[in-house]
N, C-alpha and C. Protein backbone atom coordinates (compact mmCIF):
# COMPACT_ATOMS: atom_id res chain seq x y z
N UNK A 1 -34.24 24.96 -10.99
CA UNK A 1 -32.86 24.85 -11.43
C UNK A 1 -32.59 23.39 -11.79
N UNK A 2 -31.77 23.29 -13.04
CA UNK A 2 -31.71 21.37 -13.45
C UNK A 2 -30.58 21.37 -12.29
N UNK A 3 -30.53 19.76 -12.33
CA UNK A 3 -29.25 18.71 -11.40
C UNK A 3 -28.21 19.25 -12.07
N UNK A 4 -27.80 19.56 -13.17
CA UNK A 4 -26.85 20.13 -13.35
C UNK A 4 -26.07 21.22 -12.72
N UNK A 5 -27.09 22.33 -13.35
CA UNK A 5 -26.76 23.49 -12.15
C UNK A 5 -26.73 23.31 -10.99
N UNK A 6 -27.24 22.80 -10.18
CA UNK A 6 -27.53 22.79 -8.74
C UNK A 6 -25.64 22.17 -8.41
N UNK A 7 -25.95 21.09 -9.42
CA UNK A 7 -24.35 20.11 -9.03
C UNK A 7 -23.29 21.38 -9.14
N UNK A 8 -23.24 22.23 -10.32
CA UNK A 8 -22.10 22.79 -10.66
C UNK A 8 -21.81 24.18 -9.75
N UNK A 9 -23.01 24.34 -9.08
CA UNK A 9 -22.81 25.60 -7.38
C UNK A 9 -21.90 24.98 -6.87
N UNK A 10 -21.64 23.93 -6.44
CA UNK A 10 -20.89 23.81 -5.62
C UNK A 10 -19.62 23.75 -5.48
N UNK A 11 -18.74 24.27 -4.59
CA UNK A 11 -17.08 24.06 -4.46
C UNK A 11 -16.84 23.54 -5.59
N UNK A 12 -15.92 23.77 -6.29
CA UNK A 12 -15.30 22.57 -7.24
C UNK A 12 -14.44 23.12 -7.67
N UNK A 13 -13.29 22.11 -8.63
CA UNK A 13 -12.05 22.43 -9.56
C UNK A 13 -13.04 22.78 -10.53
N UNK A 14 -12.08 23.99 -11.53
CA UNK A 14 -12.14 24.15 -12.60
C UNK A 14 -11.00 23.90 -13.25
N UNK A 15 -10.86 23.04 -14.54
CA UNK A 15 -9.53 23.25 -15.20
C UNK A 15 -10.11 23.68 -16.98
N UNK A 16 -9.01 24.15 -17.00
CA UNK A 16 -9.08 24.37 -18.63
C UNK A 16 -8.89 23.52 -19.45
N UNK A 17 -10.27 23.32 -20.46
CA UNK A 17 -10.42 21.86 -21.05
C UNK A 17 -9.40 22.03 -22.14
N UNK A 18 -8.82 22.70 -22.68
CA UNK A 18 -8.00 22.79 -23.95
C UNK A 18 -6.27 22.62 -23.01
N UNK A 19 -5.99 21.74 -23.05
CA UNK A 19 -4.48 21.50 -22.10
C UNK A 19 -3.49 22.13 -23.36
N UNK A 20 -2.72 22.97 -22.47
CA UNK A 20 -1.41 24.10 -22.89
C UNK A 20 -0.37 23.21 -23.57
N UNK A 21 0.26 22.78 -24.34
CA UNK A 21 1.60 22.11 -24.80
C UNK A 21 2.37 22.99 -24.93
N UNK A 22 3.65 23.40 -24.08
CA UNK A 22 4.43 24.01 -24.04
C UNK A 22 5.96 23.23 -24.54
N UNK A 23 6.52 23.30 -25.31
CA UNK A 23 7.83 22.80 -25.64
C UNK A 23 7.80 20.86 -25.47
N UNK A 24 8.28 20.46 -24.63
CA UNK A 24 8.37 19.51 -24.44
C UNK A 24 7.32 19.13 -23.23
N UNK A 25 6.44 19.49 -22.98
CA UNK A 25 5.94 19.06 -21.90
C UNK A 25 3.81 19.65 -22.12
N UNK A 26 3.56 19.49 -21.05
CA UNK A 26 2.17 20.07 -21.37
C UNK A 26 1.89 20.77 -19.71
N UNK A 27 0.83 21.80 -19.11
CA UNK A 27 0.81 22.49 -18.14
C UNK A 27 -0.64 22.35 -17.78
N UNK A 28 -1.59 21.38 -17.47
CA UNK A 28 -2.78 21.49 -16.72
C UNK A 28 -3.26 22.88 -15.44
N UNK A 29 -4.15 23.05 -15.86
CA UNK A 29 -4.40 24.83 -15.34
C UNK A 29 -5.74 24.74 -14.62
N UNK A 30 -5.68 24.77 -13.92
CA UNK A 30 -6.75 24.27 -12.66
C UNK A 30 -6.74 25.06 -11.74
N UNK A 31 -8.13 25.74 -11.27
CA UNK A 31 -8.43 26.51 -9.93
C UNK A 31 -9.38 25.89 -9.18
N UNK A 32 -10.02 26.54 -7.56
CA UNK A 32 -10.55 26.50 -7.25
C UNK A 32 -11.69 27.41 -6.95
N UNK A 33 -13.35 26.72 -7.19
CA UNK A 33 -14.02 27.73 -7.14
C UNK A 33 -15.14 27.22 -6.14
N UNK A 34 -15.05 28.29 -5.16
CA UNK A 34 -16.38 28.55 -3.92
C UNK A 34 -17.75 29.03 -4.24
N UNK A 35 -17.94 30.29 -5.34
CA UNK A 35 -18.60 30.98 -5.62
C UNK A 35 -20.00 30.70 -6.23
N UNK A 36 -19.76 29.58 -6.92
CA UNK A 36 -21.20 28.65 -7.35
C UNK A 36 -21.34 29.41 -8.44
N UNK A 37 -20.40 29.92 -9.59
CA UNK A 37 -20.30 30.51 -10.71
C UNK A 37 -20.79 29.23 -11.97
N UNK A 38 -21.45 29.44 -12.90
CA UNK A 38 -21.83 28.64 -13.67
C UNK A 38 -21.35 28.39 -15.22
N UNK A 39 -20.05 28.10 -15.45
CA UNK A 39 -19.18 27.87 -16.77
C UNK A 39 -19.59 26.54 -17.31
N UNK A 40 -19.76 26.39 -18.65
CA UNK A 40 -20.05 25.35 -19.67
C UNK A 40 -19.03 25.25 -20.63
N UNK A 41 -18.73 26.25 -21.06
CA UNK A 41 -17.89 26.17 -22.30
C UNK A 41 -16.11 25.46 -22.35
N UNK A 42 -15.42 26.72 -22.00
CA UNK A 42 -14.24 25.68 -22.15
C UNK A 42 -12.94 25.59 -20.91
N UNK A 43 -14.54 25.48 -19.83
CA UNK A 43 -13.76 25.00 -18.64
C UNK A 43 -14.61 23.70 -18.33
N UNK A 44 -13.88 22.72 -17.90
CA UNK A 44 -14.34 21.54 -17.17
C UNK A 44 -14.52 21.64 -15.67
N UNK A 45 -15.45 21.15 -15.11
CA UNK A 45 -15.36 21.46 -13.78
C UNK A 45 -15.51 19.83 -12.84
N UNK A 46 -15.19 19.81 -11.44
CA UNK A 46 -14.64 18.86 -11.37
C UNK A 46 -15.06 18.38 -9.64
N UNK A 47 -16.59 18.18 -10.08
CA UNK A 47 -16.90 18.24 -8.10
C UNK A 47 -16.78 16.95 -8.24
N UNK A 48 -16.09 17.15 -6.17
CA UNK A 48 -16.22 15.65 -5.71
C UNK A 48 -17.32 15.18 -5.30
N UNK A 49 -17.37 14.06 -5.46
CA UNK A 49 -18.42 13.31 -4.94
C UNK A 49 -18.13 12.45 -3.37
N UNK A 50 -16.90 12.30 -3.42
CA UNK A 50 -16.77 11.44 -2.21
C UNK A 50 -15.59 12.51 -1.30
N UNK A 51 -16.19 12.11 -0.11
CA UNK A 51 -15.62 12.91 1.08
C UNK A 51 -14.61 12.11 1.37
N UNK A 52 -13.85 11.35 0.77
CA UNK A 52 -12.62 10.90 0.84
C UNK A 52 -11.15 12.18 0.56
N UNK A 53 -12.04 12.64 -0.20
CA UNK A 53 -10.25 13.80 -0.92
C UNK A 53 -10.78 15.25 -0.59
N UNK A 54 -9.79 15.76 -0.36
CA UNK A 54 -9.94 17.77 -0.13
C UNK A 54 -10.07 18.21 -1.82
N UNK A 55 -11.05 19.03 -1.99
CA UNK A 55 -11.07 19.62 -3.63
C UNK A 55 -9.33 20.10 -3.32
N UNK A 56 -9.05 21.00 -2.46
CA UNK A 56 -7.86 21.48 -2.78
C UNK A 56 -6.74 20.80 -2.85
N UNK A 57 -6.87 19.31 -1.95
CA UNK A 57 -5.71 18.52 -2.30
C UNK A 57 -5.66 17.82 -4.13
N UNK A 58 -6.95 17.47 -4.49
CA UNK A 58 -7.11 17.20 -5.79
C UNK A 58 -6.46 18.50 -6.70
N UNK A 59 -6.38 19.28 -6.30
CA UNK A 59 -6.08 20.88 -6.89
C UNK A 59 -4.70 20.96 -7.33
N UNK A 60 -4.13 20.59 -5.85
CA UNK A 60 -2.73 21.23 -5.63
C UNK A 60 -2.12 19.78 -7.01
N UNK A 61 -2.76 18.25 -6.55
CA UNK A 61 -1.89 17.69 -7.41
C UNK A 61 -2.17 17.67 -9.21
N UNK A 62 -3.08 18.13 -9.48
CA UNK A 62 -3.69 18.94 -10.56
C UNK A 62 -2.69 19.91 -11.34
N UNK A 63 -2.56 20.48 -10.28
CA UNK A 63 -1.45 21.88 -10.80
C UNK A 63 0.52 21.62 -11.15
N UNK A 64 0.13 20.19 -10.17
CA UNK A 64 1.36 19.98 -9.98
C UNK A 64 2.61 19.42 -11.55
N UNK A 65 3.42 19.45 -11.47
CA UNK A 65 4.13 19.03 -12.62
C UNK A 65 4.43 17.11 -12.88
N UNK A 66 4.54 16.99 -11.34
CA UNK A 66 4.37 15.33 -11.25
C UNK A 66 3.17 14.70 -12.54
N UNK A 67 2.12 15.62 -11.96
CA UNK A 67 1.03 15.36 -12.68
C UNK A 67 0.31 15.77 -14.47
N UNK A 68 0.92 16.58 -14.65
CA UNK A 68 1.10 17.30 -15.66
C UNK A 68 2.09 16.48 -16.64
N UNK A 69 3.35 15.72 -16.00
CA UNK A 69 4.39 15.21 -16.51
C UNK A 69 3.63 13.63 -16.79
N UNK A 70 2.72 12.89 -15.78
CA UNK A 70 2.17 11.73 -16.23
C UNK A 70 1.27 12.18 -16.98
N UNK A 71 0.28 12.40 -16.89
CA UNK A 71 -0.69 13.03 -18.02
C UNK A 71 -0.31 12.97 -19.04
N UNK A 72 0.95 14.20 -19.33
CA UNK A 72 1.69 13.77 -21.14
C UNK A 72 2.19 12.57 -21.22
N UNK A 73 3.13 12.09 -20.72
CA UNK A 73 3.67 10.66 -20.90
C UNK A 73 3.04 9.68 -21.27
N UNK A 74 1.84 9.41 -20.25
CA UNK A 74 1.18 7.86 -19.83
C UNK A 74 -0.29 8.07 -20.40
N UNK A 75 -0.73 9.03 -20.62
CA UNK A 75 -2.58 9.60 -20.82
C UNK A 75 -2.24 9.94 -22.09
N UNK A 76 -1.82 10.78 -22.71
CA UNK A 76 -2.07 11.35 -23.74
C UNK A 76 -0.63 10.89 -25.07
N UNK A 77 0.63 10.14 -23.99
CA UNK A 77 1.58 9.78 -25.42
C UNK A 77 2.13 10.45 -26.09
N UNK A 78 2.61 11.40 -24.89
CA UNK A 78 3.24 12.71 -25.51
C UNK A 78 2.30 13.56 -26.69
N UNK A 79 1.05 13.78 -27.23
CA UNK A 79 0.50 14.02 -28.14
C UNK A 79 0.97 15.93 -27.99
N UNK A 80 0.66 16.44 -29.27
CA UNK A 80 1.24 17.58 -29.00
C UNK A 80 -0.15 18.77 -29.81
N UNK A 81 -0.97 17.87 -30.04
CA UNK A 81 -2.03 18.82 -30.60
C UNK A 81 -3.81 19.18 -30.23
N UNK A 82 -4.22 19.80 -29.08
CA UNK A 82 -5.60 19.62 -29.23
C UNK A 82 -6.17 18.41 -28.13
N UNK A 83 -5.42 18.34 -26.97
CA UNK A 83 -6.00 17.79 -25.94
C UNK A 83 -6.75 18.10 -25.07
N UNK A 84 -7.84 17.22 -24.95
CA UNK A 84 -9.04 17.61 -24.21
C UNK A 84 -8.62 17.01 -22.97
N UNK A 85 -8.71 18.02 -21.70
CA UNK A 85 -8.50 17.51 -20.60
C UNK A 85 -10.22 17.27 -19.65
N UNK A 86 -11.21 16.22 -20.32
CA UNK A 86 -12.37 15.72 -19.60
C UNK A 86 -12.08 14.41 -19.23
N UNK A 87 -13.70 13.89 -18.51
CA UNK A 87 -13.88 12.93 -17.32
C UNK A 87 -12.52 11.70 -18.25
N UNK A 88 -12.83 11.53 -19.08
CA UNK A 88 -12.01 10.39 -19.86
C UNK A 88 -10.52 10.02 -19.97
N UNK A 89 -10.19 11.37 -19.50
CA UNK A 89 -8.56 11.79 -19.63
C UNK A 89 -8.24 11.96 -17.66
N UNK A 90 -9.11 13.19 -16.90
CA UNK A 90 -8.61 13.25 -15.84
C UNK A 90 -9.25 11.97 -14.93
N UNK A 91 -9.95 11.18 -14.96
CA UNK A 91 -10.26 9.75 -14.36
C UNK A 91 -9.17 8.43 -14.53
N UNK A 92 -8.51 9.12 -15.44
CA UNK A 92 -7.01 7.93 -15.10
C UNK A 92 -5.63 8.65 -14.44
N UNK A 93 -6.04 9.81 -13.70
CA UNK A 93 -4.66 10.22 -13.23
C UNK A 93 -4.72 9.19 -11.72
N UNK A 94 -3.73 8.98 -11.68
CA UNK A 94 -3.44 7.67 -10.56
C UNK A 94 -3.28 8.85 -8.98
N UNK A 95 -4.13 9.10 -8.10
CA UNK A 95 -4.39 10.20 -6.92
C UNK A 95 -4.08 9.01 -5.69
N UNK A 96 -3.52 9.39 -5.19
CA UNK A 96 -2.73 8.87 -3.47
C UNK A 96 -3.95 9.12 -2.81
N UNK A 97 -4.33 7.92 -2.01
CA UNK A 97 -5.38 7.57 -0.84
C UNK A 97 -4.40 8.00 0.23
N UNK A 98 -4.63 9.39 0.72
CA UNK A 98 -3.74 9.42 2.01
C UNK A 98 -5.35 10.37 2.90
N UNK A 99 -4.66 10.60 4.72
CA UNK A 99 -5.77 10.91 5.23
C UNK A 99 -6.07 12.17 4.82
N UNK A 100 -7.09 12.56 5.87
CA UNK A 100 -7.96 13.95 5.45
C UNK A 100 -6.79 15.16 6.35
N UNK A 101 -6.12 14.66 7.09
CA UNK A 101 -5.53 15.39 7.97
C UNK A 101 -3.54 15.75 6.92
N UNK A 102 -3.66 14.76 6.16
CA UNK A 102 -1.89 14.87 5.26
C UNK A 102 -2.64 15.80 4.17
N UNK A 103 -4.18 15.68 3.64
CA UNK A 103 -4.67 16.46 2.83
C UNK A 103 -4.35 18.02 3.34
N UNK A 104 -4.63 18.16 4.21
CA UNK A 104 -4.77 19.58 4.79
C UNK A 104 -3.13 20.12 4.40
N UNK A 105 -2.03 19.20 4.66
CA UNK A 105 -1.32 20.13 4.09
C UNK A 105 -0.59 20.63 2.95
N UNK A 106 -1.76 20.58 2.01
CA UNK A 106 -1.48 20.28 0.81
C UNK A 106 -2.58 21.38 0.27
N UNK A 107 -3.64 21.88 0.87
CA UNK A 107 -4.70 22.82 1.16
C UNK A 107 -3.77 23.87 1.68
N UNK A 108 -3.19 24.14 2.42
CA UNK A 108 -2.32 25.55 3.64
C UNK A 108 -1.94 25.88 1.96
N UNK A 109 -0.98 24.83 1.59
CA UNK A 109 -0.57 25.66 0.50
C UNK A 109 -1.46 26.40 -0.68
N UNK A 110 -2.05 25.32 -0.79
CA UNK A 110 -3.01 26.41 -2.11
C UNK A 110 -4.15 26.96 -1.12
N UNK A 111 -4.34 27.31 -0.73
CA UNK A 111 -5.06 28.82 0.42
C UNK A 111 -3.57 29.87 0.35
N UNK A 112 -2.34 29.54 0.35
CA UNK A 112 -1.25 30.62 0.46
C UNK A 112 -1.39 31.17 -1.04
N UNK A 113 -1.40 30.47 -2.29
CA UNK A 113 -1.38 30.23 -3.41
C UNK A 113 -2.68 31.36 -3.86
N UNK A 114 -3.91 30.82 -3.92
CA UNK A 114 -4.69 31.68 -4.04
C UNK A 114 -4.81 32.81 -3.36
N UNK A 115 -4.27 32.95 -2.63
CA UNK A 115 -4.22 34.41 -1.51
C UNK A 115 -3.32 35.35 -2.46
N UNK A 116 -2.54 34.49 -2.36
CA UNK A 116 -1.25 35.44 -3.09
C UNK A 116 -1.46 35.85 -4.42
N UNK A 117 -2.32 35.33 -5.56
CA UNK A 117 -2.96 35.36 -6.73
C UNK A 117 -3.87 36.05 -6.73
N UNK A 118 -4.78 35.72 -5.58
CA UNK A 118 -5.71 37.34 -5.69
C UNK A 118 -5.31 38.72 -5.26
N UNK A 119 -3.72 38.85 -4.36
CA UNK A 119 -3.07 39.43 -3.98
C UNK A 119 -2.20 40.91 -5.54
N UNK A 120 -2.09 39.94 -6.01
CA UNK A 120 -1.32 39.40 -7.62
C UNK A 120 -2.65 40.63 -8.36
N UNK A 121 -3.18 39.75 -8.83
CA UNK A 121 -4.52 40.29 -9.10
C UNK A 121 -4.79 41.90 -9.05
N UNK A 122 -5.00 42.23 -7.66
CA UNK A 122 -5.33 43.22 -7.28
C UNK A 122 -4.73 44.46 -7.86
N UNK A 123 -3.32 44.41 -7.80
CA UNK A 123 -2.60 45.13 -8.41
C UNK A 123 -1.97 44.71 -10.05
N UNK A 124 -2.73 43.80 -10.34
CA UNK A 124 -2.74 44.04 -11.83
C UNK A 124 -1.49 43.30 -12.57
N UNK A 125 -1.01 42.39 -11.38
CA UNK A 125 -0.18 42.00 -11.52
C UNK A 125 1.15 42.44 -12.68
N UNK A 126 1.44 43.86 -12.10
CA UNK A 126 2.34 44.33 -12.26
C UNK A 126 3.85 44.71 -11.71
N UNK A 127 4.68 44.80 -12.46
CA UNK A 127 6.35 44.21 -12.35
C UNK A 127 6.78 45.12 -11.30
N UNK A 128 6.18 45.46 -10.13
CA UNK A 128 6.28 46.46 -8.87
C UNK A 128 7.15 45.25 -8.27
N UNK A 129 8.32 45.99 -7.20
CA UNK A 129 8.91 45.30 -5.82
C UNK A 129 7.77 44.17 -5.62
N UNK A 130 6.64 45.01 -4.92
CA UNK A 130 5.75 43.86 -4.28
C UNK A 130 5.47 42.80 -5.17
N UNK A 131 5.00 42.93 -6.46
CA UNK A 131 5.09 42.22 -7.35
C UNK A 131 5.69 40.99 -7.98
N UNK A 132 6.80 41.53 -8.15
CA UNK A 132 7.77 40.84 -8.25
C UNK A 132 8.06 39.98 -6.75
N UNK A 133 8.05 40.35 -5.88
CA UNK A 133 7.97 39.28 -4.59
C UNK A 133 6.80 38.38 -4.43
N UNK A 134 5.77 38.68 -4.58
CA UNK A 134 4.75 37.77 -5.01
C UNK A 134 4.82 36.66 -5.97
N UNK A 135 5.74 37.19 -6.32
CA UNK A 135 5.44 35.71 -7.57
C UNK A 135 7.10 35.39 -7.46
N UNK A 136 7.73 35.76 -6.85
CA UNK A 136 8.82 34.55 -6.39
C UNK A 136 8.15 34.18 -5.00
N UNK A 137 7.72 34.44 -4.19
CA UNK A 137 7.02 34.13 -3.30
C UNK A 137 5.72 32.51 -3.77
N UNK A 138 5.75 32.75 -4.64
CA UNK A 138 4.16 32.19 -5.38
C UNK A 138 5.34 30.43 -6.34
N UNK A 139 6.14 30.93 -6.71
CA UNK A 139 7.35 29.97 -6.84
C UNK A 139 7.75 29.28 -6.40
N UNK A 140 8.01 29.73 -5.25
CA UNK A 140 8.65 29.04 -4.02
C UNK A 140 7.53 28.29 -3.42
N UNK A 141 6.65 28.48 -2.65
CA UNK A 141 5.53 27.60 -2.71
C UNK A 141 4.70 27.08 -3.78
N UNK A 142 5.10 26.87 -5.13
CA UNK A 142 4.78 25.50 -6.49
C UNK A 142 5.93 24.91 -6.13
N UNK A 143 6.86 25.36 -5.90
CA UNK A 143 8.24 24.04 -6.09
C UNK A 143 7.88 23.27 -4.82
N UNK A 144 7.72 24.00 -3.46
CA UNK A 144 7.41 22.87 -2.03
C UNK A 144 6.44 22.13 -2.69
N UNK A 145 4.98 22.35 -3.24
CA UNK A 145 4.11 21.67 -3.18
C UNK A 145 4.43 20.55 -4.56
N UNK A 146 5.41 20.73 -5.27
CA UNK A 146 6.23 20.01 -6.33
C UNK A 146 6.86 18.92 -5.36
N UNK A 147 7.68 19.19 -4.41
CA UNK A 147 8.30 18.55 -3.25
C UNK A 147 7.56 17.45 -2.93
N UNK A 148 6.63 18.39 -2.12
CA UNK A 148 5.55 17.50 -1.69
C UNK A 148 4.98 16.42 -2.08
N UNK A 149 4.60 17.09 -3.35
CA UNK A 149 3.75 15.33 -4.12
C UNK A 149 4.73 14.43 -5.02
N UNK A 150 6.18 14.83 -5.36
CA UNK A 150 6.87 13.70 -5.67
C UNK A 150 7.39 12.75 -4.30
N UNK A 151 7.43 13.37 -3.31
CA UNK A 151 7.56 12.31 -2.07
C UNK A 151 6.49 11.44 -1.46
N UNK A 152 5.69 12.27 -1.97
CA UNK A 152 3.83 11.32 -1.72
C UNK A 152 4.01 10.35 -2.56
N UNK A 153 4.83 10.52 -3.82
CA UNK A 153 4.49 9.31 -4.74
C UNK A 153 5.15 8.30 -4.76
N UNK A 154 6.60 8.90 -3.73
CA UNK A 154 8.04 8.10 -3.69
C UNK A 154 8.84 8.20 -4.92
N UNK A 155 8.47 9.11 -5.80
CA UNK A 155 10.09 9.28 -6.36
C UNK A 155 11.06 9.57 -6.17
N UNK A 156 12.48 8.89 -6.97
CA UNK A 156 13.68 8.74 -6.39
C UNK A 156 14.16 9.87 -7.03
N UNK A 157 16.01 10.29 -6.94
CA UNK A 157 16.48 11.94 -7.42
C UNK A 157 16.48 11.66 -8.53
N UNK A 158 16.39 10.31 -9.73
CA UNK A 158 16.59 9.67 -10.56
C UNK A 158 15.07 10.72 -11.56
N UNK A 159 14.75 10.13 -11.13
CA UNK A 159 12.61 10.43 -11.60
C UNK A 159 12.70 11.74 -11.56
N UNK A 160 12.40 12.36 -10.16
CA UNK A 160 12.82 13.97 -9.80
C UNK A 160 13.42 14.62 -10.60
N UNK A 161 14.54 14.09 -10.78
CA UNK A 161 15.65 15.53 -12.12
C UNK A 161 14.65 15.39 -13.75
N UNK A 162 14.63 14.12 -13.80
CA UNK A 162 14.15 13.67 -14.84
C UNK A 162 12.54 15.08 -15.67
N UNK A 163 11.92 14.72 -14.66
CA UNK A 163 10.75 15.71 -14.11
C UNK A 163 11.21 16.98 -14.29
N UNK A 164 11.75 17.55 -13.78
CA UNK A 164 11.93 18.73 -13.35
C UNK A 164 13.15 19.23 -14.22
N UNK A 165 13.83 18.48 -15.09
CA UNK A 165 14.45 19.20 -16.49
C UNK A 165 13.63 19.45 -17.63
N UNK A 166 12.53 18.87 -17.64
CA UNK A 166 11.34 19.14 -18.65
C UNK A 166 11.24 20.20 -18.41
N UNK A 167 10.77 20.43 -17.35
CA UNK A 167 10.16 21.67 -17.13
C UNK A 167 11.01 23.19 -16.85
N UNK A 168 12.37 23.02 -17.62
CA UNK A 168 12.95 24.01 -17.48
C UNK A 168 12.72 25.21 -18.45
């Protein structure tokens, strides 16, 4: 098996190299994968190397809109056509040195997240009661973990609204 493969078994983010531009803003789309599945094409994948960060804390702020919102702004210049989200683009997102133990709770959530998605999944993610509670359920924990990492970063309600009217 090449170093490649061998590297790409392992745990890692996947995000989708073609980044979404939605209206005014753009949506980075990133999972996590255990399975040691082997994609080339037009997913990027994203192992760590250093046992400093949780893949899932890298995940959660990945997914997050904080992050999604610098990315367009500061990385890409608002561009609105045909962005490649590789090493060149996600190696300048600016990631918080915090411990392995503030990581973890930033992991609970996306373990709730993916639970609830394969939950989602199962049933076909269709517009059923349960359904439909799942994904306000699935809402409600993106906005905490939205919470979460604009207070990791110290933004003020100023920044926050700012943020979070884009994305309406």
């Amino acid at each position: 098996m090449s170093k490649k493969a061998e590297r790409l078994r392992q745990p890692k983010i996947m995000c989708q190299n073609i980044v979404a531009h939605i209206g005014n803003h753009i949506k980075i789309t990133a999972t996590f994968d255990d399975t040691g599945i082997l994609n080339f094409d037009t997913v990027n994948n994203i192992v760590l190397t250093s046992k400093k960060f949780l893949p899932k804390y890298i995940l959660a702020l990945l997914n997050s809109k904080l992050i999604s919102y610098y990315v367009y702004n500061f990385i890409y210049s608002k561009a609105i056509r045909t962005m490649h989200f590789d090493r060149s683009y996600s190696g300048k997102i600016p990631i918080k040195d915090i411990s392995i133990e503030n990581q973890r709770v930033f992991e609970i959530i996306v373990d709730k997240l993916i639970s609830l998605d394969s939950e989602q999944k199962a049933i076909g993610y269709k517009k059923t009661d349960k359904g439909n509670k799942m994904k306000h359920e699935a809402g409600n924990l993106m906005k905490d973990l939205d919470e979460k990492i604009f207070t990791l970063y110290g933004l003020d309600s100023k920044e926050i609204r700012v943020i979070n009217e884009t994305y309406v």
